[in-house]
Protein backbone atom coordinates (compact mmCIF):
# COMPACT_ATOMS: atom_id res chain seq x y z
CA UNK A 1 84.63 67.90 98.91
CA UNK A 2 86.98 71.10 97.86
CA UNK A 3 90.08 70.62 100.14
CA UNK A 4 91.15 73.81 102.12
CA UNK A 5 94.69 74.36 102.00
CA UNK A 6 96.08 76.93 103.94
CA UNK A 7 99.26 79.43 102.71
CA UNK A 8 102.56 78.43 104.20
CA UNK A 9 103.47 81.03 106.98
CA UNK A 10 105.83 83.69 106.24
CA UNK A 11 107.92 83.23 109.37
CA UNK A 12 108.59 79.18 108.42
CA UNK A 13 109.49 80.41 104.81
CA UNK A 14 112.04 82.51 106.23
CA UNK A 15 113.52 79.91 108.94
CA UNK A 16 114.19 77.04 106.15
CA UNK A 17 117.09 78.81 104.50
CA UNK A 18 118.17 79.35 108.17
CA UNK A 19 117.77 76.15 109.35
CA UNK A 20 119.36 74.51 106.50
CA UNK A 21 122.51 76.54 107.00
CA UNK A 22 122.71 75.37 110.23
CA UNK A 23 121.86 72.27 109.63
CA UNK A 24 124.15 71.13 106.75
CA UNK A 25 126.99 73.56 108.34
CA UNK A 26 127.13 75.69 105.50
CA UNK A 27 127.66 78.12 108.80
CA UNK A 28 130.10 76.62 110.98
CA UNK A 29 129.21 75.63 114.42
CA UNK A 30 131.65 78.22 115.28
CA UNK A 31 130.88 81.06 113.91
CA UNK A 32 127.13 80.36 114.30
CA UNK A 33 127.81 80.36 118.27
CA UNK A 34 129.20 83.84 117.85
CA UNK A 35 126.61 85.04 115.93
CA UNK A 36 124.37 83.84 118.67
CA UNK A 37 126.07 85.71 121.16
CA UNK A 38 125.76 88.91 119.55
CA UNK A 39 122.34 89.11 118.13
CA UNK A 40 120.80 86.98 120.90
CA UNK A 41 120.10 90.05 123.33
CA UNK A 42 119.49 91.94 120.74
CA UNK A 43 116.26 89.85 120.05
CA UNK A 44 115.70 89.37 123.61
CA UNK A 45 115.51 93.20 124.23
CA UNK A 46 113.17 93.56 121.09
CA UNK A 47 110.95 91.00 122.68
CA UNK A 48 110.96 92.28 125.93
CA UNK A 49 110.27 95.87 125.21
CA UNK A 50 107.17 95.07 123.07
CA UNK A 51 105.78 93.48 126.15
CA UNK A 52 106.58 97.36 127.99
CA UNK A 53 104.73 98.93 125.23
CA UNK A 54 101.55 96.26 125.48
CA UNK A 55 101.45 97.05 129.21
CA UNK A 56 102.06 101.02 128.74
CA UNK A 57 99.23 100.91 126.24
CA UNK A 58 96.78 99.11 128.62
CA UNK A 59 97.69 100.83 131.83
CA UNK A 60 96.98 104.01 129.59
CA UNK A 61 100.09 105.87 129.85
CA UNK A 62 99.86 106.62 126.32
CA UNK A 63 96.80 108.38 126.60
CA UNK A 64 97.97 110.21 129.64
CA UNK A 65 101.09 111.96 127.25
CA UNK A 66 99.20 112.59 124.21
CA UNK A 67 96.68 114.44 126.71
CA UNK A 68 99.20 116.32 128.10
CA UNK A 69 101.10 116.76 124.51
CA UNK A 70 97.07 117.94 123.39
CA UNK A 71 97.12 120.54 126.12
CA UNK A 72 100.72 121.76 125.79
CA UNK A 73 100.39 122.80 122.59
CA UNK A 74 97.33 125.12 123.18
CA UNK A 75 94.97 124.04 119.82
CA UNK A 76 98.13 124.88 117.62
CA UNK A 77 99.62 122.09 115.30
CA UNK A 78 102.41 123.47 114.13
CA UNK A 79 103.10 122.92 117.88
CA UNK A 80 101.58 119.81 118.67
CA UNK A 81 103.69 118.52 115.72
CA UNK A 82 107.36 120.05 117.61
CA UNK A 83 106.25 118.44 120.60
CA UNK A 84 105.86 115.15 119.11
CA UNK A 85 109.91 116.14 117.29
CA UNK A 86 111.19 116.59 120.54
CA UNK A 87 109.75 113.43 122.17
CA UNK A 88 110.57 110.89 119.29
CA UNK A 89 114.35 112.62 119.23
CA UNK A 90 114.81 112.12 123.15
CA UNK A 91 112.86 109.10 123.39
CA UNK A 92 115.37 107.38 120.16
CA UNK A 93 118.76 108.89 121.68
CA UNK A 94 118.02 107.80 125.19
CA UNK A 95 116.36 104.61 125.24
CA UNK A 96 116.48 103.47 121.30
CA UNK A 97 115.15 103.37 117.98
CA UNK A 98 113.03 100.40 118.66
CA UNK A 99 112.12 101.86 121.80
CA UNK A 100 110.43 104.78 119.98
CA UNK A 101 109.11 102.67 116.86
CA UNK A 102 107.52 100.52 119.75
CA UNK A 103 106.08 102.92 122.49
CA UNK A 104 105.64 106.28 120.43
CA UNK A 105 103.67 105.10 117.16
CA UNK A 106 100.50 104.14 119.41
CA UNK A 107 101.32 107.84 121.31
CA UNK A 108 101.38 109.30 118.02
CA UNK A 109 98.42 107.69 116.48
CA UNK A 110 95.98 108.74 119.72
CA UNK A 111 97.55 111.72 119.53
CA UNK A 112 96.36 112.44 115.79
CA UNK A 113 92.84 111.00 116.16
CA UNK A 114 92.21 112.75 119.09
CA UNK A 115 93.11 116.29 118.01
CA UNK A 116 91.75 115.57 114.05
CA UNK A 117 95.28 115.60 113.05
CA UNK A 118 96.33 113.89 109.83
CA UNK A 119 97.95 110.05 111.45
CA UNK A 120 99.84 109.55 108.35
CA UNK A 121 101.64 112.62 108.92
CA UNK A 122 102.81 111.76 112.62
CA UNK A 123 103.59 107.97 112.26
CA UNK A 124 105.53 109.25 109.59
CA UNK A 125 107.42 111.74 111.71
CA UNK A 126 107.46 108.53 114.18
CA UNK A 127 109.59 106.33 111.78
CA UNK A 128 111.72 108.83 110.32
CA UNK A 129 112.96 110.22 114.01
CA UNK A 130 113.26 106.98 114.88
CA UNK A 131 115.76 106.07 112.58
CA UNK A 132 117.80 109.39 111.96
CA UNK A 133 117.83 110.62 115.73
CA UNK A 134 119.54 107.05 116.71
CA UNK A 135 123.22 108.30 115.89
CA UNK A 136 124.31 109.88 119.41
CA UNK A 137 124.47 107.81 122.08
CA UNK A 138 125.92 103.84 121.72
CA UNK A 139 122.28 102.76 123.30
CA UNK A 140 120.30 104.82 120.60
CA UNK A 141 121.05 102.26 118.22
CA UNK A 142 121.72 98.27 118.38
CA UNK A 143 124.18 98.76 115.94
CA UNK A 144 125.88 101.64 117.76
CA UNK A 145 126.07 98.95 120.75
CA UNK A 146 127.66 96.38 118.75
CA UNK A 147 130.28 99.09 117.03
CA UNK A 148 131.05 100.45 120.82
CA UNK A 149 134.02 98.06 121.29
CA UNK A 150 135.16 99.46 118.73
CA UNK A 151 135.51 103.07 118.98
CA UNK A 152 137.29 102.22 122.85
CA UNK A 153 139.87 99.81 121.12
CA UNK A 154 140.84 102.87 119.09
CA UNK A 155 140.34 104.62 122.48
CA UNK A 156 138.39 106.90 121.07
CA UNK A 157 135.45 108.72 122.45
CA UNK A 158 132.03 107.66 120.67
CA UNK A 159 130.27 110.93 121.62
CA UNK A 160 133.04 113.30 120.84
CA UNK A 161 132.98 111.48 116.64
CA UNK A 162 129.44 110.79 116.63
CA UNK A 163 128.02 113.94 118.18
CA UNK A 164 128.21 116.06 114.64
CA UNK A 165 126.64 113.29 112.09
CA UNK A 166 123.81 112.89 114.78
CA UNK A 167 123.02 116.87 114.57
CA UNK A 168 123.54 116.59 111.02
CA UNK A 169 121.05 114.25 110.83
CA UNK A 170 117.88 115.10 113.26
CA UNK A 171 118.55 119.19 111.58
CA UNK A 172 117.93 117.87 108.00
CA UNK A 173 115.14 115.34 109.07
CA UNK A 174 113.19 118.18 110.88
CA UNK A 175 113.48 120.30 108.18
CA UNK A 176 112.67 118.05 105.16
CA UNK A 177 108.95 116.63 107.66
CA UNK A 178 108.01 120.37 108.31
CA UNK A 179 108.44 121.58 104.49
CA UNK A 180 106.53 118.39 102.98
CA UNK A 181 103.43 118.37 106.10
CA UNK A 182 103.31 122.25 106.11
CA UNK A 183 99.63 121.77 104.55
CA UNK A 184 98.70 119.76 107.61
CA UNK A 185 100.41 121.59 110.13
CA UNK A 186 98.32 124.65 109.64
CA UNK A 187 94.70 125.35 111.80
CA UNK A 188 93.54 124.58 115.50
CA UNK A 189 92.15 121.71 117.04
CA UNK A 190 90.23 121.46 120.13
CA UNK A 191 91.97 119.06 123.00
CA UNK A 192 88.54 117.67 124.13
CA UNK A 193 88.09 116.09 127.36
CA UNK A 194 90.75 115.31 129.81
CA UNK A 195 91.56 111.47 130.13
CA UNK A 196 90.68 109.61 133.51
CA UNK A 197 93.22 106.35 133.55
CA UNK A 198 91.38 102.96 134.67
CA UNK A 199 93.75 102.91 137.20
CA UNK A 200 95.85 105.22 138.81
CA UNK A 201 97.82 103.35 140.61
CA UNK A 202 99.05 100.44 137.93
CA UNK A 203 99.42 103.95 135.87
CA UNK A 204 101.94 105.46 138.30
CA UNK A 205 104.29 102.11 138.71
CA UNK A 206 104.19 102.02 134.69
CA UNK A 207 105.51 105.46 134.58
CA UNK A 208 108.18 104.91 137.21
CA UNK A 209 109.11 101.50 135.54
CA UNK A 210 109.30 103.19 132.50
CA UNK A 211 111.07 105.75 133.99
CA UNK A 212 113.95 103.54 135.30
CA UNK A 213 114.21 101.43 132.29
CA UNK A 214 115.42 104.88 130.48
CA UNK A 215 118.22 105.24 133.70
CA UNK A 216 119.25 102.07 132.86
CA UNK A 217 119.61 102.46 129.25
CA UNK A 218 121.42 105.69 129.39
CA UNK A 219 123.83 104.36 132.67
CA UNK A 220 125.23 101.25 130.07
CA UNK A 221 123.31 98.06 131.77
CA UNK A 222 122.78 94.98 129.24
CA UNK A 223 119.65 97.16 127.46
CA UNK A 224 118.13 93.37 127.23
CA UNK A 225 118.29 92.55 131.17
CA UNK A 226 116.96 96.15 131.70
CA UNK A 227 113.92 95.83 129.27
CA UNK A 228 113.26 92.41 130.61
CA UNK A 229 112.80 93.69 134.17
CA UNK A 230 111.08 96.19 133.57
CA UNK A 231 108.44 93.60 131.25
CA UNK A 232 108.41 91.38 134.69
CA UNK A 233 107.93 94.01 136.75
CA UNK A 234 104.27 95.38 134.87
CA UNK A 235 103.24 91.91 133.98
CA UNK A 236 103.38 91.22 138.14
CA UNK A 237 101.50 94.33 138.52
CA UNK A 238 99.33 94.10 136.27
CA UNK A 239 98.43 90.21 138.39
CA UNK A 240 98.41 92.04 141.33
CA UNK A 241 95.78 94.70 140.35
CA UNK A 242 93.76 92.09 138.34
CA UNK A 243 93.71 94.17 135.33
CA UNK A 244 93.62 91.65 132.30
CA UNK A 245 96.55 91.41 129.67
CA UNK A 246 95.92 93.22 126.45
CA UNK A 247 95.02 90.32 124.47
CA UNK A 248 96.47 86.96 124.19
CA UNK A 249 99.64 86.10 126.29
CA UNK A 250 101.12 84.29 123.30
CA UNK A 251 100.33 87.93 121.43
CA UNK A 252 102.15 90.13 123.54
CA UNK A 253 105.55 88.92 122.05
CA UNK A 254 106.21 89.66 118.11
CA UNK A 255 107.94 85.79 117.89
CA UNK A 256 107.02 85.60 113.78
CA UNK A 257 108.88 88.57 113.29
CA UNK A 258 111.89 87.68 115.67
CA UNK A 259 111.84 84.38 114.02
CA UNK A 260 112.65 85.94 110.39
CA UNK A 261 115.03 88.68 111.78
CA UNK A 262 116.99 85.86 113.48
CA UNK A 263 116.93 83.53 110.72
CA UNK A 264 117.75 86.65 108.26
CA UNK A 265 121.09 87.03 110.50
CA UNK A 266 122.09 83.39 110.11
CA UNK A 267 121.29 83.62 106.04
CA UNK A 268 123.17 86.78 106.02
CA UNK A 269 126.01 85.53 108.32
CA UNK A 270 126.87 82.19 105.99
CA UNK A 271 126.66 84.37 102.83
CA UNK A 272 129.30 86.23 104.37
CA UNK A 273 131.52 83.61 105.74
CA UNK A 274 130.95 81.83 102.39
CA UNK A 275 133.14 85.26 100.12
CA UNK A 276 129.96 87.30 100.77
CA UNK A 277 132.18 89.76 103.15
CA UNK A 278 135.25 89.34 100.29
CA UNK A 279 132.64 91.40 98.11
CA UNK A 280 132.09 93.55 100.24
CA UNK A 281 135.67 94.62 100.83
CA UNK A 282 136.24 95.00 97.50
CA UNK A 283 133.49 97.23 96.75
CA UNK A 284 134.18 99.58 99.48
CA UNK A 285 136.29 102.46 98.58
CA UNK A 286 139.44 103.00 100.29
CA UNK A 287 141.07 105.86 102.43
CA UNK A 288 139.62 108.52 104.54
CA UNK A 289 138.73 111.83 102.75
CA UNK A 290 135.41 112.66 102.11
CA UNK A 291 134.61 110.59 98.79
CA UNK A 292 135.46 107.91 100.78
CA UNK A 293 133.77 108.09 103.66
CA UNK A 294 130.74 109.10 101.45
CA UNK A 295 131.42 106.01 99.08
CA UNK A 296 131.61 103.88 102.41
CA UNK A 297 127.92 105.16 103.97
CA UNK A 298 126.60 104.84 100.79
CA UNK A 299 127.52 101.05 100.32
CA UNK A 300 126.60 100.82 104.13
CA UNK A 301 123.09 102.71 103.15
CA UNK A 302 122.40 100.01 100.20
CA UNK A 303 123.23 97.12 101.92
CA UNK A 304 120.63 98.03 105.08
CA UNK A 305 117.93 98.74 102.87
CA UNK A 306 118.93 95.47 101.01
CA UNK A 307 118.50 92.66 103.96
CA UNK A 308 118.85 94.50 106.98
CA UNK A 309 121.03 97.58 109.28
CA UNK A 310 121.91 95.03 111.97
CA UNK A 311 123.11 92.05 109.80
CA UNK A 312 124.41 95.06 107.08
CA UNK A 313 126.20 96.60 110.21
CA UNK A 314 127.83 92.99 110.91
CA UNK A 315 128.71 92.29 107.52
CA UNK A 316 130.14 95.75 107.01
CA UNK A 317 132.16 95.74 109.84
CA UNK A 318 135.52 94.72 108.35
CA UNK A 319 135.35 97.53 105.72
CA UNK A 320 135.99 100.20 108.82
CA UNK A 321 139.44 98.58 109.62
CA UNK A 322 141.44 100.65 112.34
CA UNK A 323 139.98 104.07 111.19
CA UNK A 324 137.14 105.59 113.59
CA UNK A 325 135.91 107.60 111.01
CA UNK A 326 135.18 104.91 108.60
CA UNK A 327 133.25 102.72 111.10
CA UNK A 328 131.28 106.07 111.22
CA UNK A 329 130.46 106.24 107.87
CA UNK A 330 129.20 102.92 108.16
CA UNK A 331 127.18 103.36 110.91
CA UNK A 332 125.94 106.55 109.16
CA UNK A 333 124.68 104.07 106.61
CA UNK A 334 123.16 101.50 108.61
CA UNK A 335 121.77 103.70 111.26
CA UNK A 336 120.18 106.93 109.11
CA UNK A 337 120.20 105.12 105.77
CA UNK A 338 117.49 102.32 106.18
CA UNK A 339 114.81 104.21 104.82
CA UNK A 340 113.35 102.91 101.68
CA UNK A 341 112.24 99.57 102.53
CA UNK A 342 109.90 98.09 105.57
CA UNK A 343 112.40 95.98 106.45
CA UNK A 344 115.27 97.68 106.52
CA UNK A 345 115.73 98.26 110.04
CA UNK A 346 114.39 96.67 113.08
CA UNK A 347 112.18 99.95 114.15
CA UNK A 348 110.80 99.85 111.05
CA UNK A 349 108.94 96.08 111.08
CA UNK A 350 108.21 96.92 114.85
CA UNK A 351 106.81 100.07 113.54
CA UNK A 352 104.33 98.63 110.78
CA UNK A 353 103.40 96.21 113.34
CA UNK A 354 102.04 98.80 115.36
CA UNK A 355 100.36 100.99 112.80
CA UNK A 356 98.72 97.61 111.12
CA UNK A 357 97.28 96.89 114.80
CA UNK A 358 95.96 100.48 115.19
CA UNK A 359 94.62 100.11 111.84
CA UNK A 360 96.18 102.87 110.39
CA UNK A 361 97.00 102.34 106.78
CA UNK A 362 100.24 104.06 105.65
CA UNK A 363 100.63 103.92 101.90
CA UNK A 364 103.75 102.17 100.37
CA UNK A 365 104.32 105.14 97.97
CA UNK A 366 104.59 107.40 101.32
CA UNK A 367 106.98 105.63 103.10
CA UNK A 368 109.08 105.25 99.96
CA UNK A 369 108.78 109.05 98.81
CA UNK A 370 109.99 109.94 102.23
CA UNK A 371 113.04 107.98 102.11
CA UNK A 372 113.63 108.84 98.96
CA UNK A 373 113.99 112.34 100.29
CA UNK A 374 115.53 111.70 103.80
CA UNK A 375 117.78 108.84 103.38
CA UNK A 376 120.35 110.73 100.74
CA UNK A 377 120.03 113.80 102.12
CA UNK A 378 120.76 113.03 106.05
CA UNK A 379 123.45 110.37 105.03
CA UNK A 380 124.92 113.12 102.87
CA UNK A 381 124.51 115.33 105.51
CA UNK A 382 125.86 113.22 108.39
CA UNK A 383 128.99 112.20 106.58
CA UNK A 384 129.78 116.11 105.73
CA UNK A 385 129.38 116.92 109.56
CA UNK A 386 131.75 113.94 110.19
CA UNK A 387 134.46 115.29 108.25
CA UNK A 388 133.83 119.08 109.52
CA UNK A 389 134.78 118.77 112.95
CA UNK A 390 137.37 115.48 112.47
């Protein structure tokens, strides 16, 4: 009788290496406690805003904007396609890049097959927004939280050095999407009937829970008690209007992919306190002129597309020293840089989640084409701005 044996899972591959380093204390107990008790809300808020999102999809609130976005635009889609610009940049400065990659890729992709619009063009737009708006405010970006301490030790203001790169940025992304989609963006489509929600009322309290999750975001609360709240308070209204969960309880929380961005922290973190972040120190180029800073973003830009921005951001750290500007630089790198590989940033894997459940293939060759054109270009760009206005 053949014997069925069945692959190895991808998320226990990646938690061995982990394990073991915590287990042989290749990572100190010590430092492995302060890891813990920097990346441990971060994981929390991932896995409490992908329960929002579920619930937003299955209350419909998605379908409710991209009817609205459908109408707005009046059959144009050079329109529809600004629209969808302006949402993903407010959406990733005021309540995150993960925020965005989670609850605007399923907008996005109803959005395209209900007006006949090209999806691979808008989850595109999606990703790359997602990623180069997330420079402005500390919440934008998880790295931009964990750097915030930092910018007030040197008492300086984070808005008044970041405001420039971030401009920089979401100017050259815009304008690199609309030259390459042009084609697409041209003709009419017909918006087609208005939506009816299942249910108006669980489709009002998501909107208003949605709606105070972003107040909390932008007035500085713990972004991963804010998301959690705001996942209790849909799942208890979704019990109390007996609509059904979407799918599997177990489901509604991405834990594979938390497990391997966790345990890809811990491998990162015991490379580094085993000469890893000696390297790193050395390779950065000193001083504060542009070459530098440029040289600095750059390194910062390799390293996130190499393992990861948030563990990149953590190991880079040091290399900023006292100087503002160079923690900039390298969260110029980590934060607009990740954008060759799927895993280089957080919103990313959330983002191919989403698209792989919709079913909407994006080619590899696509993704990595636009990086290759956005990721110099806006780091370039950002760094430039940095130094104009310093």
């Amino acid at each position: 009788m053949p014997r069925l044996r069945r692959a190895v899972p991808w998320w226990a591959v990646a938690v061995v290496p982990a394990a073991a380093a915590l287990l042989t204390g290749a990572l100190p107990r010590d430092d492995a406690w302060a890891l813990a008790e920097r990346v441990g809300p971060v994981l929390l808020f991932v896995a409490a805003l992908t329960v929002v999102a579920e619930l937003c999809g299955s209350a419909g609130l998605f379908d409710v904007a991209t009817d609205a976005a459908a109408r707005a635009a009046g059959g144009r889609r050079w329109l529809l396609w600004l629209l969808l610009v302006a949402i993903a940049v407010a959406s990733t400065v005021l309540l995150s890049l993960d925020t965005t990659a989670v609850l605007l890729t399923p907008l996005a992709i109803t959005l395209a097959r209900r007006t006949r619009t090209s999806p691979l063009l808008l989850v595109l737009t999606v990703v790359a927004l997602a990623n180069t708006a997330s420079l402005l405010l500390p919440v934008s970006n998880l790295t931009n939280l964990l750097a915030d301490h930092r910018f007030a030790e040197q008492e300086a203001s984070y808005l008044g050095v970041m405001w420039a790169p971030a401009l920089a940025a979401v100017l050259v992304t815009v304008a690199v999407l609309a030259v390459r989609g042009r084609r697409e963006l041209r003709g009419r489509f017909e918006p087609g009937a208005r939506y009816t929600p299942p249910d108006r009322p669980l489709l009002v309290a998501t909107g208003v829970t949605v709606a105070v999750m972003a107040v909390g975001f932008v007035a500085g609360l713990p972004v991963w008690a804010v998301a959690l709240g705001a996942a209790a308070v849909l799942l208890a209204a979704s019990a109390v209007r007996r609509r059904p969960l979407p799918g599997r309880a177990r489901d509604l929380v991405p834990w594979r992919m938390i497990l391997v961005v966790g345990a890809l922290f811990v491998v990162v973190e015991t490379l580094h306190v085993r000469g890893l972040g000696d390297w790193v120190l050395d390779a950065a180029p000193a001083g504060g002129d542009a070459g530098a800073l440029l040289g600095v973003a750059g390194l910062s830009a390799v390293v996130a597309n190499a393992v990861n921005n948030l563990p990149a951001y953590l190991l880079l750290e040091p290399v900023a020293g006292e100087d503002v500007r160079r923690l900039a630089a390298v969260l110029i790198g980590t934060g607009v840089g990740p954008l060759l590989t799927p895993w280089a940033s957080l919103a990313t894997v959330l983002w191919w989640r989403r698209c792989r459940q919709a079913l909407v293939h994006v080619p590899v060759r696509a993704f990595l084409v636009q990086g290759l054109w956005l990721a110099p270009l806006c780091v370039v760009a950002s760094v430039l701005a940095l130094v104009a206005v310093a």
